[in-house]
Protein backbone atom coordinates (compact mmCIF):
# COMPACT_ATOMS: atom_id res chain seq x y z
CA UNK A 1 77.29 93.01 103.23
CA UNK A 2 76.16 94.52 100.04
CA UNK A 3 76.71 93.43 96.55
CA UNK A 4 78.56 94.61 93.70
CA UNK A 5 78.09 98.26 93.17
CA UNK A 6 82.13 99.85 93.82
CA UNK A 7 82.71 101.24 96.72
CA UNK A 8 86.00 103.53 96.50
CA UNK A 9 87.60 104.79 99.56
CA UNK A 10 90.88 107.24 99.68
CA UNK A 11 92.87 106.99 102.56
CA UNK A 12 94.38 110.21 104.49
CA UNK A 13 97.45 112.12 103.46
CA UNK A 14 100.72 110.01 103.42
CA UNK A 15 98.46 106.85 104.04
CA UNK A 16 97.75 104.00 102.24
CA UNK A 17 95.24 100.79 101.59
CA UNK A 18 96.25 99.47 105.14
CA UNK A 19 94.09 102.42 106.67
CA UNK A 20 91.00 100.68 105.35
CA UNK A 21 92.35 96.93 105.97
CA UNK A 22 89.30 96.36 108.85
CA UNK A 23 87.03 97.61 106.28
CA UNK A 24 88.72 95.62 102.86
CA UNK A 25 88.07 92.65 105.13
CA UNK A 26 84.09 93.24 105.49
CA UNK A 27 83.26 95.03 102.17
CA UNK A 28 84.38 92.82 99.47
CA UNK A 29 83.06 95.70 96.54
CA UNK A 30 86.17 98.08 98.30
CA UNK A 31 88.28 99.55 96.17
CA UNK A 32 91.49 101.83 97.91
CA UNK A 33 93.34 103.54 94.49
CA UNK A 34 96.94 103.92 95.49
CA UNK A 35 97.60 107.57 94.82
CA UNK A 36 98.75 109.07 91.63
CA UNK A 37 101.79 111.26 91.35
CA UNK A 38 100.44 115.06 91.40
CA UNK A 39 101.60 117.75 88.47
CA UNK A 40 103.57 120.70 90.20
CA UNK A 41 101.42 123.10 91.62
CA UNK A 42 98.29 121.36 90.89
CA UNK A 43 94.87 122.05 92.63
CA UNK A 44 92.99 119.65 94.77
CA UNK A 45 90.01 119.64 92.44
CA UNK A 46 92.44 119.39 89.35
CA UNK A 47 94.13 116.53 90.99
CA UNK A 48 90.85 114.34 92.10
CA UNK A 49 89.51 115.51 88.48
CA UNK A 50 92.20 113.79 87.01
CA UNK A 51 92.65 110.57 89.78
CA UNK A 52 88.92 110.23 88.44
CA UNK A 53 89.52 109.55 85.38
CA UNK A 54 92.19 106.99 86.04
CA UNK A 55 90.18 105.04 88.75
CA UNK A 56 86.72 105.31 86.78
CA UNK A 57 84.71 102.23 87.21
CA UNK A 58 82.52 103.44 84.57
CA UNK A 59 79.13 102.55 86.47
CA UNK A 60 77.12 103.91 89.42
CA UNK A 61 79.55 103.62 92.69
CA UNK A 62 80.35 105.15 96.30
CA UNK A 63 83.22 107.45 96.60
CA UNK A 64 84.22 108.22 100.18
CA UNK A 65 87.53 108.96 101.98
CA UNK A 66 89.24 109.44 105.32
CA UNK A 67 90.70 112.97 106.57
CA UNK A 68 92.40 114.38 103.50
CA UNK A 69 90.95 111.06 101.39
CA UNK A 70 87.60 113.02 102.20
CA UNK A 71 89.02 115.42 100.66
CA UNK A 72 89.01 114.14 97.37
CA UNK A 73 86.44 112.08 97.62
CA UNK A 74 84.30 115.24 97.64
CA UNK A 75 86.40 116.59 94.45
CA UNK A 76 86.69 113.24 92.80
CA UNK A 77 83.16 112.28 93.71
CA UNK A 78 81.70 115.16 91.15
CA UNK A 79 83.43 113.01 88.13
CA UNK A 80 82.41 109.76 88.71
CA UNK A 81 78.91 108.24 88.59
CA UNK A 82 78.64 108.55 92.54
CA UNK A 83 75.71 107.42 94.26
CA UNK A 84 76.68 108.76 97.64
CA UNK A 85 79.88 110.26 99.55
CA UNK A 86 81.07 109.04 102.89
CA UNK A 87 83.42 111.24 104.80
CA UNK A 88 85.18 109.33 107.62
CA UNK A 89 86.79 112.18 109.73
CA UNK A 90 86.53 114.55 107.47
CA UNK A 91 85.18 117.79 106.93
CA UNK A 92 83.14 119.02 103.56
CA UNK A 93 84.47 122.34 103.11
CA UNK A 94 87.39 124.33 103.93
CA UNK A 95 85.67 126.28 105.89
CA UNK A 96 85.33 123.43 108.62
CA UNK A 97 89.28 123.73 108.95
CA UNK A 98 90.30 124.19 112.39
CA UNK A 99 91.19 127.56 113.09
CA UNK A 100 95.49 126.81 113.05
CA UNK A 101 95.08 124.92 109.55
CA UNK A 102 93.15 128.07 108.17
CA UNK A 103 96.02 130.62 109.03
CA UNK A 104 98.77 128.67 107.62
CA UNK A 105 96.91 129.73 104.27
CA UNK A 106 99.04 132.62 104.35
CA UNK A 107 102.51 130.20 104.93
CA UNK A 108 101.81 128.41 102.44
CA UNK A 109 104.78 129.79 100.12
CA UNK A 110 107.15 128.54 103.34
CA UNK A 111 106.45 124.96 102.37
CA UNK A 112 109.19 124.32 99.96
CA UNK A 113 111.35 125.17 102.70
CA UNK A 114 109.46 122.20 104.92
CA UNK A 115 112.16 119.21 105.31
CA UNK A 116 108.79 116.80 104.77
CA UNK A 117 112.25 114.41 103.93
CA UNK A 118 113.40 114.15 107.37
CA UNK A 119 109.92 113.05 108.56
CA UNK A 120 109.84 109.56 106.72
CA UNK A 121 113.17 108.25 108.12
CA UNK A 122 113.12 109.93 111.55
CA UNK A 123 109.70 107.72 112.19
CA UNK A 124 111.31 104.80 110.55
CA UNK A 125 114.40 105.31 113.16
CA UNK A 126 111.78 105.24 116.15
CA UNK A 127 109.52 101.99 114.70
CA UNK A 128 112.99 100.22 114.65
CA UNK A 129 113.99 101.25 118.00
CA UNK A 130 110.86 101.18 120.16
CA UNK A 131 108.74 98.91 118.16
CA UNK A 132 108.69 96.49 120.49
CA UNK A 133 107.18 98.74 123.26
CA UNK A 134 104.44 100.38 121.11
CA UNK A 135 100.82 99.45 121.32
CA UNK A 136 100.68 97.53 118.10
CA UNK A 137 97.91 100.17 116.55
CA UNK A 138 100.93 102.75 116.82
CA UNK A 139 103.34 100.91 115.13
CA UNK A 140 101.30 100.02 112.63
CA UNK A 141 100.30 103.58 112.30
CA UNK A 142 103.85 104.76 112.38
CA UNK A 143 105.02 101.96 109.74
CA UNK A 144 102.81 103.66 107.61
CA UNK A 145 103.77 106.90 108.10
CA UNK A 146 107.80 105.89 107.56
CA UNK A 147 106.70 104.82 104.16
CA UNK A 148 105.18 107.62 102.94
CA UNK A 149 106.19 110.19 100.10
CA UNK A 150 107.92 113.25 101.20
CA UNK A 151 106.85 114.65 97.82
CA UNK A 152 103.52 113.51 97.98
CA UNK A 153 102.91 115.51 101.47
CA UNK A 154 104.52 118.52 100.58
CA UNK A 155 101.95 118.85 97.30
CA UNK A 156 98.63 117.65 99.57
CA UNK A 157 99.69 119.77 102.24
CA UNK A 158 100.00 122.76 99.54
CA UNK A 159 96.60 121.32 97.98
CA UNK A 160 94.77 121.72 101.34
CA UNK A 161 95.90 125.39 102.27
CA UNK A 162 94.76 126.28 98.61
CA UNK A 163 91.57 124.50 98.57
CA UNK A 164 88.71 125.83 96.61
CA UNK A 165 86.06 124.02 96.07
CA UNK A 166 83.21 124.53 93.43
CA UNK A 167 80.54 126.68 94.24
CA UNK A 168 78.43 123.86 92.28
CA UNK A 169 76.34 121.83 94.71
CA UNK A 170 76.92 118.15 94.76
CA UNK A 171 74.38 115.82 92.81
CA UNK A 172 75.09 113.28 95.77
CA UNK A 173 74.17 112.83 99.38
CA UNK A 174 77.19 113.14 101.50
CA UNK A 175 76.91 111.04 104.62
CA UNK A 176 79.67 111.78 107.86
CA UNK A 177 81.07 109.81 110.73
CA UNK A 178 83.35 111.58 113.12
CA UNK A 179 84.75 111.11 116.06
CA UNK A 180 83.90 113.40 118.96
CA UNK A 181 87.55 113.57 120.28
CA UNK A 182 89.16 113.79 117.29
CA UNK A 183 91.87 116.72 117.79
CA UNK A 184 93.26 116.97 114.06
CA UNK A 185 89.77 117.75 112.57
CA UNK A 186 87.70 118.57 115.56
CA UNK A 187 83.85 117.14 115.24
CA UNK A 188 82.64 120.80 116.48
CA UNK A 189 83.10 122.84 113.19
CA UNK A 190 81.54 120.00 111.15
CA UNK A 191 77.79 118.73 111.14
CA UNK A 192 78.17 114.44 111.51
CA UNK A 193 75.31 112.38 110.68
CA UNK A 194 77.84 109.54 113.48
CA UNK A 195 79.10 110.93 115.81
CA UNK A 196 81.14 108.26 117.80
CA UNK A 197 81.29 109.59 121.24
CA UNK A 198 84.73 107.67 122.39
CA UNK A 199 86.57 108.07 118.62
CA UNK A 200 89.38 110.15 117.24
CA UNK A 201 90.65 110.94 114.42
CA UNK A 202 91.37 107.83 112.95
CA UNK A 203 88.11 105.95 113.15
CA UNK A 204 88.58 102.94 110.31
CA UNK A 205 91.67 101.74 112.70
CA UNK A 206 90.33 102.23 116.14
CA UNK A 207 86.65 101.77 115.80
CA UNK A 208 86.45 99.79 112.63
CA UNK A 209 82.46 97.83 114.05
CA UNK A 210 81.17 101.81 113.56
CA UNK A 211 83.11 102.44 110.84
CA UNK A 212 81.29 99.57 109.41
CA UNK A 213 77.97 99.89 110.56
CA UNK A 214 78.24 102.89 109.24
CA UNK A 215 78.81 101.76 105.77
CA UNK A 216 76.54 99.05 105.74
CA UNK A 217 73.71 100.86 107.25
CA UNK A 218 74.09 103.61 104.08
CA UNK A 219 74.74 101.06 101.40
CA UNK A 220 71.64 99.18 102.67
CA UNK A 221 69.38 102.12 102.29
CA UNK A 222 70.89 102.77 98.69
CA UNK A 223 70.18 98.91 98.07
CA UNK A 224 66.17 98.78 99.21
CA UNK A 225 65.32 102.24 97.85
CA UNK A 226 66.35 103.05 94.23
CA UNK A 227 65.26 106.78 95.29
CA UNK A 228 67.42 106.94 98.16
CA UNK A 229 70.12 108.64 96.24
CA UNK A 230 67.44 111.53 95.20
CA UNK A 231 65.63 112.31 98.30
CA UNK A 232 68.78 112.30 100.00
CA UNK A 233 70.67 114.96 97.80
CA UNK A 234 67.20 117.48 98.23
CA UNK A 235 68.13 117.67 101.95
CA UNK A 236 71.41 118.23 101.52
């Protein structure tokens, strides 16, 4: 796999590192930030501005993300020194939303009223109880999801009903894998340079070898052409 130049991945909302464990095994330049607590009422581009900053390797890297990680990858990815953004089941602008995210725009005032508290400890209730009979990709999916911050999903989930990008173009490529039976962010309002015929939505877990390719196949192209980066962002 390819050397040293950072390669920062953000995993989706109320996820962490573990999301990206098949691919922290492979790429040993990975880098998974944990998240940083958000200021009330903050933007998405305000808040990947400032997680930026803090994560800043201060030299040419990758910035990518899965599902909401894509997200800010896209945001963050404008601060940093990026070579190239990889969206793993993502989408690259709101507009790509599927149709019921798009119309809770106008709900989004209901969310303090969300019990996002409940969610945590009602999954932790059913890993302890039915653990044993889960397929062990759902319990470790639903481990993950018990440990999450109510807090933290109450802001992204406000962050992603408000999200405005800049009307700036990117000065990177942005490369996509997606999965074509993913139902969260469905593959047909977004335009995938992968598409992984038999994948969902969470592609680094349950097809981790394309998930990898993937990445390799990009960071070797950046590696044997120092003008990848250049040609790529005029045909973007």
């Amino acid at each position: 796999m390819m050397g040293a130049t950072p390669l920062i991945l953000f995993p989706g909302m109320g996820a962490d590192r573990r999301i990206f464990d098949p691919q922290i095994a492979v790429f040993p330049q990975l880098i998974v930030p944990a998240w940083i607590k958000p200021e009330p009422h903050e933007s998405l581009p305000h808040y990947a501005e400032r997680f930026a900053h803090v994560i800043d390797p201060h030299c040419p890297c990758y910035v990518g993300g899965a599902s909401f990680g894509g997200f800010i990858a896209l945001e963050a990815a404008r601060h940093l020194q990026t070579r190239a953004c990889f969206l793993i089941g993502s989408v690259r602008t709101p507009g790509e939303l599927p149709m019921r995210i798009r119309i809770l725009r106008k709900l989004k005032h209901l969310l303090p009223k969300v019990p996002f508290e409940w969610i945590a400890p009602l999954v932790g209730v059913t890993v302890r109880l039915s653990g044993d009979r889960m397929r062990p990709l759902t319990h470790r999916v639903m481990k993950i999801v018990a440990e999450s911050d109510a807090a933290y999903i109450r802001w992204a989930c406000g962050a992603v009903l408000s999200w405005d990008p800049s009307a700036i173009a990117p000065t990177f490529p942005i490369f996509q894998i997606h999965g074509r039976r993913d139902q969260v962010l469905p593959a047909r309002r977004t335009h995938p340079d992968t598409l992984v015929a038999s994948g969902g939505h969470l592609l680094t877990l349950t097809r981790p070898e394309q998930v990898n390719h993937f990445l390799d196949e990009k960071l070797h192209t950046f590696a044997d052409d120092p003008d990848a980066a250049e040609d790529a962002t005029a045909t973007v």
